[in-house]
N, C-alpha and C. Protein backbone atom coordinates (compact mmCIF):
# COMPACT_ATOMS: atom_id res chain seq x y z
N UNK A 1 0.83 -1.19 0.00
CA UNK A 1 0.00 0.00 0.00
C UNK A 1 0.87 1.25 0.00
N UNK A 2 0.39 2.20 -0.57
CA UNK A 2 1.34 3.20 -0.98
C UNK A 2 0.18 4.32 -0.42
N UNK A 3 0.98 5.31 0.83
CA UNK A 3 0.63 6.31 1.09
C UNK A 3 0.22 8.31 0.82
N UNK A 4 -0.16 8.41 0.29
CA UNK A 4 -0.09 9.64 0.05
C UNK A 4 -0.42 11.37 0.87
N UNK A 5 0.31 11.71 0.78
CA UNK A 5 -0.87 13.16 1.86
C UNK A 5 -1.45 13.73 0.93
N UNK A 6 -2.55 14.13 1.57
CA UNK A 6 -3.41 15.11 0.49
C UNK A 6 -3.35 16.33 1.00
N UNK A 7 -3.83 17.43 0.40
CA UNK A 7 -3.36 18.72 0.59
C UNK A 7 -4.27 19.57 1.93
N UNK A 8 -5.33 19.42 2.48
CA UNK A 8 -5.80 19.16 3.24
C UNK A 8 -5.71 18.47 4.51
N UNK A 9 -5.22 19.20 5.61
CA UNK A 9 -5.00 18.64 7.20
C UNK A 9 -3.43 17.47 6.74
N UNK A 10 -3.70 16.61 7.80
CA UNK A 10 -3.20 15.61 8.06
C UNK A 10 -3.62 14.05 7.64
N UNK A 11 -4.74 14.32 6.95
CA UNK A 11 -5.25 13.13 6.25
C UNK A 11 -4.40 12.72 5.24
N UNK A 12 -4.30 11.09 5.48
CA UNK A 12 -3.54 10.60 4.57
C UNK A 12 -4.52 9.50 3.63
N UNK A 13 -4.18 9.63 2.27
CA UNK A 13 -4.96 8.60 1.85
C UNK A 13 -4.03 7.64 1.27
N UNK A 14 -4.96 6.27 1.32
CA UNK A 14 -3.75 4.78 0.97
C UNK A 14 -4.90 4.54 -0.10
N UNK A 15 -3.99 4.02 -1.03
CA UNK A 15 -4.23 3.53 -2.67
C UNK A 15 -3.89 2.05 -2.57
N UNK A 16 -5.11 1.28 -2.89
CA UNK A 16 -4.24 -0.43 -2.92
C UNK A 16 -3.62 -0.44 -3.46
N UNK A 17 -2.74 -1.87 -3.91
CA UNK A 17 -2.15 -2.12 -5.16
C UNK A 17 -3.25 -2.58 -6.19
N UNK A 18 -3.13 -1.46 -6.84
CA UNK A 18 -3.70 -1.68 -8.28
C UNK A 18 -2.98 -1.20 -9.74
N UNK A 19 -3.33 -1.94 -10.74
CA UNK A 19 -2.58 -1.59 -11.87
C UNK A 19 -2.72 0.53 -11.39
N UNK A 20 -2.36 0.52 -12.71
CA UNK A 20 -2.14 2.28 -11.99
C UNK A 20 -2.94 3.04 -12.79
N UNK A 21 -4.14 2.86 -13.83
CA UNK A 21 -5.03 3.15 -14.04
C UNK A 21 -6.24 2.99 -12.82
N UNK A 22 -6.25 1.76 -12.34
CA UNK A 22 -7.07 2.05 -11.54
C UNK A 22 -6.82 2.91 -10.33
N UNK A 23 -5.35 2.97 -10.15
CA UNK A 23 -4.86 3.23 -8.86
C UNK A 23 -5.30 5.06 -8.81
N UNK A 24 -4.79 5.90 -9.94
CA UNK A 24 -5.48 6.84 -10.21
C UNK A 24 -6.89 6.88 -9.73
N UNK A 25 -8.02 6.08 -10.08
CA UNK A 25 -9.51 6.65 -10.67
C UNK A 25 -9.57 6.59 -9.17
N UNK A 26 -9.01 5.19 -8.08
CA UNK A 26 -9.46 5.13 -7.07
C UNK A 26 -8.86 6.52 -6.50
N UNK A 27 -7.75 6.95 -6.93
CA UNK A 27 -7.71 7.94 -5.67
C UNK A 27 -8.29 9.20 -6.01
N UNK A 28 -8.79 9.44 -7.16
CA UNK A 28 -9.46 10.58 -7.63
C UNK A 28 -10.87 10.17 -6.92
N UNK A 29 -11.44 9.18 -7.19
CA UNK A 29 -13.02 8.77 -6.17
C UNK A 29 -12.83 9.33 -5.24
N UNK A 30 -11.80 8.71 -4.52
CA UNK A 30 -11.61 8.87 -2.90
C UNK A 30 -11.73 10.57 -2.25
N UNK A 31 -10.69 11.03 -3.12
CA UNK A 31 -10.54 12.30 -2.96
C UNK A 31 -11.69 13.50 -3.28
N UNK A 32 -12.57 12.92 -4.42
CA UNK A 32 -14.06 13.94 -4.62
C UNK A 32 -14.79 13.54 -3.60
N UNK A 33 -14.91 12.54 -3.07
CA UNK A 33 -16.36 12.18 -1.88
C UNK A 33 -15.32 12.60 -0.72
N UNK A 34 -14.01 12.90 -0.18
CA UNK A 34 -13.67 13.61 0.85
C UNK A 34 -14.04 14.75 0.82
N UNK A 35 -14.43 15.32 -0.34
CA UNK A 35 -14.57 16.59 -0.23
C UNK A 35 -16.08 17.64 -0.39
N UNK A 36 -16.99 16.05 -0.06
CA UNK A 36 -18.47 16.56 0.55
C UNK A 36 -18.42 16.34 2.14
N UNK A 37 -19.30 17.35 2.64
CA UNK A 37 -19.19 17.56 4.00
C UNK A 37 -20.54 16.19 4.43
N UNK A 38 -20.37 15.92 5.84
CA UNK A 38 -20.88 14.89 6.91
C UNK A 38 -22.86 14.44 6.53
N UNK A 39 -22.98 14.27 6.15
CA UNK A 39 -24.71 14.31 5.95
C UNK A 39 -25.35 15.01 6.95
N UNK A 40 -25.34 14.94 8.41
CA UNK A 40 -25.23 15.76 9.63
C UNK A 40 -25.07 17.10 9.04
N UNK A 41 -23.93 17.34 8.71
CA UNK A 41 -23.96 18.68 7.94
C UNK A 41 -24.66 19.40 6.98
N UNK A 42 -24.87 18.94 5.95
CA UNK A 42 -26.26 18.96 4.97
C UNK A 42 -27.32 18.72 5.69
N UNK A 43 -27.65 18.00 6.03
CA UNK A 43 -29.14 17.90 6.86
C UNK A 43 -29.61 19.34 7.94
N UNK A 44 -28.17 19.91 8.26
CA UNK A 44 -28.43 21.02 9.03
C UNK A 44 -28.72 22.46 8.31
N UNK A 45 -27.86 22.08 7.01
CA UNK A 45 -27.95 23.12 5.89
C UNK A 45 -29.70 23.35 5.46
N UNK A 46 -29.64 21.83 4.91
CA UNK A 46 -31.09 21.67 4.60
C UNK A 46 -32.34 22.39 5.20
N UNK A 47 -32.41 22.17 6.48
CA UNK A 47 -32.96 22.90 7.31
C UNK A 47 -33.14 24.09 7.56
N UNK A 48 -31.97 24.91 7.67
CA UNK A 48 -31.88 26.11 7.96
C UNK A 48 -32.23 26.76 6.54
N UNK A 49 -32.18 26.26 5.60
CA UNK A 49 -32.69 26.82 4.29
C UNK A 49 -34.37 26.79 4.14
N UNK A 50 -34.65 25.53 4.37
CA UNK A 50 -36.37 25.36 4.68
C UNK A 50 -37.00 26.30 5.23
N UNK A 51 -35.99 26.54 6.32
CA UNK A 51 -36.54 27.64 7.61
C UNK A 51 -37.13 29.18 7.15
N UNK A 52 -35.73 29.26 5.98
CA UNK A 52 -36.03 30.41 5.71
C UNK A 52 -36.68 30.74 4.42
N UNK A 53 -36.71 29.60 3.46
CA UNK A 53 -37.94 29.86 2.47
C UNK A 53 -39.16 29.81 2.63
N UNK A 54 -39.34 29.04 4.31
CA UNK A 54 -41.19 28.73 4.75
C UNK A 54 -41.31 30.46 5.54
N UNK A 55 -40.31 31.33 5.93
CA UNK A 55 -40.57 32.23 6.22
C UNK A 55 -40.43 33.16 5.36
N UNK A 56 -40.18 33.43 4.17
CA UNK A 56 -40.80 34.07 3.14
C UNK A 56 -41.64 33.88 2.61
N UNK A 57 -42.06 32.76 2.18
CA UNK A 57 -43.27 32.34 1.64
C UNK A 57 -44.18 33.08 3.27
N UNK A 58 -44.49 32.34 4.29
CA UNK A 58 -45.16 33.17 4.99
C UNK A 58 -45.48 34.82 4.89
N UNK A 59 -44.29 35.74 4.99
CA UNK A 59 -44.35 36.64 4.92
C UNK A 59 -44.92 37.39 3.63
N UNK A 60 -45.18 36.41 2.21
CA UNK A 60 -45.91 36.87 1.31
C UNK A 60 -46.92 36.52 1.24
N UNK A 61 -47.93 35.86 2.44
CA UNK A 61 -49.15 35.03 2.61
C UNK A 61 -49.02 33.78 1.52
N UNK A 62 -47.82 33.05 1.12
CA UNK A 62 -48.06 31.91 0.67
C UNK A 62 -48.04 30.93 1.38
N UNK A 63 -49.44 30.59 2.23
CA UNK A 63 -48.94 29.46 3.46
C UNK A 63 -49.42 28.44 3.20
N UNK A 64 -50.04 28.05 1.73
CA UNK A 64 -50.29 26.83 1.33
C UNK A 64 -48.78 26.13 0.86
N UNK A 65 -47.58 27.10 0.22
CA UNK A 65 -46.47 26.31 0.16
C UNK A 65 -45.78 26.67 1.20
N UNK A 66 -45.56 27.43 2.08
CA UNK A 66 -44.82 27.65 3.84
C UNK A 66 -45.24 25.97 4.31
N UNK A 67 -46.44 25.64 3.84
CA UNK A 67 -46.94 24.58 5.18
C UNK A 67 -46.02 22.88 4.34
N UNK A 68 -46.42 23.19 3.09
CA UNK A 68 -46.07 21.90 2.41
C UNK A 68 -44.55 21.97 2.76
N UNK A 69 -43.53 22.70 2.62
CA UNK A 69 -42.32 22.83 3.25
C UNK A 69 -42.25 22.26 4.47
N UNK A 70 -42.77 23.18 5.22
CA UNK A 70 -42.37 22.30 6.60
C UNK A 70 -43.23 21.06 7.18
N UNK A 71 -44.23 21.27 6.68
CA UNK A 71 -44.91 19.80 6.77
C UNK A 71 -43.84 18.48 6.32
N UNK A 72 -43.56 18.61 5.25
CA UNK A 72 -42.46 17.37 4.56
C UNK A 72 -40.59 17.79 5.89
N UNK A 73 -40.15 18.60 6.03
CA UNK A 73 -39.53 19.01 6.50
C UNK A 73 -39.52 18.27 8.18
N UNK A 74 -40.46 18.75 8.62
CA UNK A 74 -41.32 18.04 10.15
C UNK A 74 -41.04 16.83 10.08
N UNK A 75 -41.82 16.55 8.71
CA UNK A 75 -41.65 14.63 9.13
C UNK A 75 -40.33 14.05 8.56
N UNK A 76 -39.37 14.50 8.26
CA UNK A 76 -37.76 14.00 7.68
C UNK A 76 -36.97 14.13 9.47
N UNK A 77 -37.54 15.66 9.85
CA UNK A 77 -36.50 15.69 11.11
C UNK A 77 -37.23 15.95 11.94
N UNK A 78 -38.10 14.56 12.80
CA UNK A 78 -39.37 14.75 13.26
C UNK A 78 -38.98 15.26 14.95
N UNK A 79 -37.44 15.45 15.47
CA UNK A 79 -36.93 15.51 16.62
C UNK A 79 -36.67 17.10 16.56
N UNK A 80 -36.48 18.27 15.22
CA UNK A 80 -36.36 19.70 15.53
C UNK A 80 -37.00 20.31 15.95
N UNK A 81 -37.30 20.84 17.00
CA UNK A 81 -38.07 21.82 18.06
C UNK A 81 -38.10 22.87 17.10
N UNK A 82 -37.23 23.55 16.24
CA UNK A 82 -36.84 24.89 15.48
C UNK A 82 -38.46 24.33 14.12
N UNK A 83 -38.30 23.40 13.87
CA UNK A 83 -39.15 23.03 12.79
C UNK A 83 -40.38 22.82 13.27
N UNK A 84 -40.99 22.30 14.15
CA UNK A 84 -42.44 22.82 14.95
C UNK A 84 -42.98 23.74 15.80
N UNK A 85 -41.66 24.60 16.14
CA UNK A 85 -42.06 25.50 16.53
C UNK A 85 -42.64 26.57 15.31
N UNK A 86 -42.05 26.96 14.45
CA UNK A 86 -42.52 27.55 13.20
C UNK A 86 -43.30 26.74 12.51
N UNK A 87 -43.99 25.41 12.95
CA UNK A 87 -45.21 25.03 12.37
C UNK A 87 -46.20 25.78 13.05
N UNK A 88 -46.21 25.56 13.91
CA UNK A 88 -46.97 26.05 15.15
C UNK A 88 -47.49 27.73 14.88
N UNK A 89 -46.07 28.58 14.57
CA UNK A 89 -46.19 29.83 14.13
C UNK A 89 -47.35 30.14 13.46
N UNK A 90 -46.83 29.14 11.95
CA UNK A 90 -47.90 28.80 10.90
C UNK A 90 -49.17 28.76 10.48
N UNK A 91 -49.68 27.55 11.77
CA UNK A 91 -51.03 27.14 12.04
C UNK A 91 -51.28 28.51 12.65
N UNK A 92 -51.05 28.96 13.93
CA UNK A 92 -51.48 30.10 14.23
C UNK A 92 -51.86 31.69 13.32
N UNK A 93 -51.12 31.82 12.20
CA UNK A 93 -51.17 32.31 11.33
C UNK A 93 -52.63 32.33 10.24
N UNK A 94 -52.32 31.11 9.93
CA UNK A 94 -53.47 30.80 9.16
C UNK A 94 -54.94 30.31 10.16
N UNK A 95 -54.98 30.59 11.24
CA UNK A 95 -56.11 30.65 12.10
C UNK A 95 -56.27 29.25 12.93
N UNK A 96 -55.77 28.07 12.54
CA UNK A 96 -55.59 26.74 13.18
C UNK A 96 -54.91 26.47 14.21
N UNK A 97 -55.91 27.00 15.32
CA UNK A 97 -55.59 26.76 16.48
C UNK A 97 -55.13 25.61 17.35
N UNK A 98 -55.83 24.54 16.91
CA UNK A 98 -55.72 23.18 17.61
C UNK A 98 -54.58 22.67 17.31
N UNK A 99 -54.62 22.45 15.67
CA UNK A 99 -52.90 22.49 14.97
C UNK A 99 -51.84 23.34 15.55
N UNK A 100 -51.95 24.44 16.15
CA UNK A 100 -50.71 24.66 16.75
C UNK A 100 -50.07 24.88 17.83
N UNK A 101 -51.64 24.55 18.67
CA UNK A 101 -51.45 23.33 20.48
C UNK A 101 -50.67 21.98 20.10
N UNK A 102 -50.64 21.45 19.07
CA UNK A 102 -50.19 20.56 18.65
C UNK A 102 -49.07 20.09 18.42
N UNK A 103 -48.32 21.14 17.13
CA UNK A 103 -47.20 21.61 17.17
C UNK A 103 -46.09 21.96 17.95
N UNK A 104 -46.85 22.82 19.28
CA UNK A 104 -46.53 23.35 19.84
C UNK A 104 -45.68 21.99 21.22
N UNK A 105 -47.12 21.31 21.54
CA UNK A 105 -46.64 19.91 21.99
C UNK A 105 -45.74 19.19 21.48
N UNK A 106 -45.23 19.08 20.26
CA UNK A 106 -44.54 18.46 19.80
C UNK A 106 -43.06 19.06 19.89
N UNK A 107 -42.99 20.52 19.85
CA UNK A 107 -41.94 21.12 19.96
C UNK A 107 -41.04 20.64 21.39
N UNK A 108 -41.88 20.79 22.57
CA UNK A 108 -41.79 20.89 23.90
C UNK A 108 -41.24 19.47 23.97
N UNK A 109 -41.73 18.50 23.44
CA UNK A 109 -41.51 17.09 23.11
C UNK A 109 -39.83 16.92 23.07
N UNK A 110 -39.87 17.13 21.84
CA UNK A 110 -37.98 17.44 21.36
C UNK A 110 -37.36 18.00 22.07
N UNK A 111 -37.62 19.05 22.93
CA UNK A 111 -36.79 20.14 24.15
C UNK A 111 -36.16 18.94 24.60
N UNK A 112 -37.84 18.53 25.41
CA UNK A 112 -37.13 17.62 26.58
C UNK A 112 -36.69 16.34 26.43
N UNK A 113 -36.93 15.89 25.19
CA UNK A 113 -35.96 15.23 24.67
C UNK A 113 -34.38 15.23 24.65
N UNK A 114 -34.42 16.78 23.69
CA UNK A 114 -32.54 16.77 23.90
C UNK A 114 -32.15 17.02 25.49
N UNK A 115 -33.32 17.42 26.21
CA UNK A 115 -32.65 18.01 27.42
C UNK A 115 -32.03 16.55 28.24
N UNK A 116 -32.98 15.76 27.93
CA UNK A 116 -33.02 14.43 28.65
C UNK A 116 -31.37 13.61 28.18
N UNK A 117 -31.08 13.53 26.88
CA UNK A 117 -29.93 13.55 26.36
C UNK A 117 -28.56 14.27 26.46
N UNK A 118 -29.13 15.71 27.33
CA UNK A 118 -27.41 16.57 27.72
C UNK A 118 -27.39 17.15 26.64
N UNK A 119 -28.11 17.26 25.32
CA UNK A 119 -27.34 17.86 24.18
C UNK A 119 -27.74 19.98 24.36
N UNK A 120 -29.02 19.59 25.32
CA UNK A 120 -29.30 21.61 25.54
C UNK A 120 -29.60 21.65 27.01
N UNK A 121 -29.89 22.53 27.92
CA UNK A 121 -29.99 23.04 28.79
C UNK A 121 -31.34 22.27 29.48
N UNK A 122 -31.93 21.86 30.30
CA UNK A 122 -33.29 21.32 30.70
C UNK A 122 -34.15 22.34 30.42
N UNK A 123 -33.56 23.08 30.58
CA UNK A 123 -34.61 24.62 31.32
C UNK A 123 -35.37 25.09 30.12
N UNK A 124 -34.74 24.69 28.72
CA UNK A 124 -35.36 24.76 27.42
C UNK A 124 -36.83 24.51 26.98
N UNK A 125 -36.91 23.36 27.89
CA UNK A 125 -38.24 22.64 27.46
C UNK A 125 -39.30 23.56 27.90
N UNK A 126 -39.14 23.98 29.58
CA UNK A 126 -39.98 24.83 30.46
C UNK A 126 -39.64 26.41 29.74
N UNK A 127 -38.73 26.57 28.89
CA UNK A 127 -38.53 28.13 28.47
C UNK A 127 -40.01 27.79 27.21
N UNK A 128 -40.15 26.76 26.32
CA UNK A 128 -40.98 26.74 25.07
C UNK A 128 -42.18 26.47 25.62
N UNK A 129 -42.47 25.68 26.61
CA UNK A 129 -44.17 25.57 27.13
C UNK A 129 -44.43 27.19 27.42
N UNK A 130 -43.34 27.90 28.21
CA UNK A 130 -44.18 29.51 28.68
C UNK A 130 -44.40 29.84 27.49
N UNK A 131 -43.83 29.94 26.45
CA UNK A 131 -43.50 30.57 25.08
C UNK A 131 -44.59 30.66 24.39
N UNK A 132 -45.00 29.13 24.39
CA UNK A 132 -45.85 28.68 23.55
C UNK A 132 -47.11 28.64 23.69
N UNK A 133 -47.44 28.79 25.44
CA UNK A 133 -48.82 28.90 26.20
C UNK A 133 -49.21 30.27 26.20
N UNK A 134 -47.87 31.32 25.94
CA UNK A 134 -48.32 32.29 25.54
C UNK A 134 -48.29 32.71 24.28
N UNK A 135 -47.99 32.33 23.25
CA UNK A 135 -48.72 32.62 22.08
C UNK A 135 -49.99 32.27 21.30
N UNK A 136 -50.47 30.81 22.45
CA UNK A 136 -51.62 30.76 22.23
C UNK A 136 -52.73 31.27 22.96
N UNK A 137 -52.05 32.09 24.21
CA UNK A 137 -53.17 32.84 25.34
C UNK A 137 -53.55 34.20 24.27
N UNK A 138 -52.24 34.52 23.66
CA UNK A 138 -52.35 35.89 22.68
C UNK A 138 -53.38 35.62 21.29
N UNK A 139 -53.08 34.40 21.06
CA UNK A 139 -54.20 34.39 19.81
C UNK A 139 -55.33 33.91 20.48
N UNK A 140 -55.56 33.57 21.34
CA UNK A 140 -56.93 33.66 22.13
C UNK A 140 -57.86 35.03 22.59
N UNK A 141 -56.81 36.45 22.71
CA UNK A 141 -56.72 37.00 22.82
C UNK A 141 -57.02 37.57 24.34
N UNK A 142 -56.54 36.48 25.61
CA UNK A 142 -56.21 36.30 26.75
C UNK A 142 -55.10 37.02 27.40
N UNK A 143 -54.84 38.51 26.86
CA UNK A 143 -53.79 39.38 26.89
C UNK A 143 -52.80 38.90 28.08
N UNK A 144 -53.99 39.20 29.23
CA UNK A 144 -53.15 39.05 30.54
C UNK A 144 -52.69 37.58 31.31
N UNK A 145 -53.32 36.35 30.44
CA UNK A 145 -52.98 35.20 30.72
C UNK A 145 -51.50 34.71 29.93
N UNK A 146 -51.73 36.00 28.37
CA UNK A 146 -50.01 35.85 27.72
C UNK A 146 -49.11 36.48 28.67
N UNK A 147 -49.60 37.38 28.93
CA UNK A 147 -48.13 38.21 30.13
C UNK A 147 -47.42 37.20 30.81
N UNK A 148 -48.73 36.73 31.55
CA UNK A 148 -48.09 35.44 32.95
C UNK A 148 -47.32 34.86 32.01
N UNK A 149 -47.94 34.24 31.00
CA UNK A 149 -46.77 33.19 30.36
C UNK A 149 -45.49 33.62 29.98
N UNK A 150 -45.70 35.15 29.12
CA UNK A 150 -44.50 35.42 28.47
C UNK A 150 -43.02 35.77 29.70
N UNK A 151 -44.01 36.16 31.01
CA UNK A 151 -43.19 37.08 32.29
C UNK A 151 -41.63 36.19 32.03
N UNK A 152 -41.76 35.02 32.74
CA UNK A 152 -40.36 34.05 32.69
C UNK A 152 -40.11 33.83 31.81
N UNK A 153 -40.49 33.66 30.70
CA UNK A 153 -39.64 33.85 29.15
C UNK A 153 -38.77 34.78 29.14
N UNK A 154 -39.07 36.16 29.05
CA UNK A 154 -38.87 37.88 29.51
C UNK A 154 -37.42 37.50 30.57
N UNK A 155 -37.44 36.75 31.52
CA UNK A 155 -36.68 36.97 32.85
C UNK A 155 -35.67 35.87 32.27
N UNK A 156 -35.46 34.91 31.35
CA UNK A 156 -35.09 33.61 30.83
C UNK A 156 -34.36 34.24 30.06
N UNK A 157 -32.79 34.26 30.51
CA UNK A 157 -31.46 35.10 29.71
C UNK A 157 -30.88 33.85 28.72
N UNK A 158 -31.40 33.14 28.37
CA UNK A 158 -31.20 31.87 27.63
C UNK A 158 -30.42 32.35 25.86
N UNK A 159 -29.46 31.81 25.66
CA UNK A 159 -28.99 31.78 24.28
C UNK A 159 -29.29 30.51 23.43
N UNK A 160 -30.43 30.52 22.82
CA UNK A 160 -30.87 29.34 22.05
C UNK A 160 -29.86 28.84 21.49
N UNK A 161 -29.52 27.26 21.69
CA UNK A 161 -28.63 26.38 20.85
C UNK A 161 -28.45 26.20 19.60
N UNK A 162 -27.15 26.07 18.92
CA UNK A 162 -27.36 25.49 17.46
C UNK A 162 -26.97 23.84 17.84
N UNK A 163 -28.33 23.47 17.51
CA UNK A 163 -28.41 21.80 17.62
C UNK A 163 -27.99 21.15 15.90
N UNK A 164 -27.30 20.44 16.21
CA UNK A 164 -27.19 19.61 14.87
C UNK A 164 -27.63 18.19 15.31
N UNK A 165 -29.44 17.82 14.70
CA UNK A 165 -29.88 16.52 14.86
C UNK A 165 -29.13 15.60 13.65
């Protein structure tokens, strides 16, 4: 086996013995698929792009394609709190209330999920129930039952995580 460095870090790549046509193609293979990033990585890309075409589309009242986005989106990365919580937004938006008690449950779900896992803070889960009990006290239009909720949100010096599911 014959070693090579590649130009990049400390990675070394090994070439079997092969005639040396192949020995080439293999290390040219080798070397183009080193140089796509982790699926983890794309999947996070993915996301954060979704995020922000379902919030333009929102913001131009297109929430028949905002929803088909994150609807398909939801169910690929059914563990992102970031992705039902802006369902939730959504439903509330377009007047579907129950849908985004729903959502909203589901968000809180994933918190305490990762919280349960070490990957975010516990206190996350209890920061998105106030959050979320008050954005639905507000579209209820329960002003002063959103306050209570929003109060410890408000007092909650929290720096939201970048989670990579």
């Amino acid at each position: 086996l014959e070693a090579n460095q590649l130009t990049k870090g400390e990675t070394k790549l090994v070439t079997p013995d092969l005639p040396s046509q192949f020995a080439d193609l293999y290390s040219a293979y080798t070397s183009m698929f080193s140089l796509f990033p982790p699926q983890k990585e794309i999947d996070g890309q993915i996301k954060l792009l979704s995020m922000e075409i379902v919030k333009i589309h929102m913001t131009e009242g297109e929430h028949r394609v905002a929803h088909l986005i994150l609807s398909n989106a939801c169910k690929k990365y059914e563990n992102d709190p970031y992705l039902w919580n802006l369902l939730a937004k959504l439903y509330l938006d377009i007047g579907k209330r129950e849908a985004a008690v729903n959502a909203f449950k589901k968000e809180e779900e994933c918190w305490k999920k990762l919280g349960e896992e070490d990957k975010v803070p516990k206190t996350l889960a209890e920061f998105s129930k106030n959050f979320s009990n008050g954005m639905i006290s507000t579209f209820d239009g329960n002003y002063k039952e959103a306050i209570e909720h929003f109060t410890p949100v408000s007092y909650t010096h929290l720096t939201l995580p970048t989670i990579h599911l």
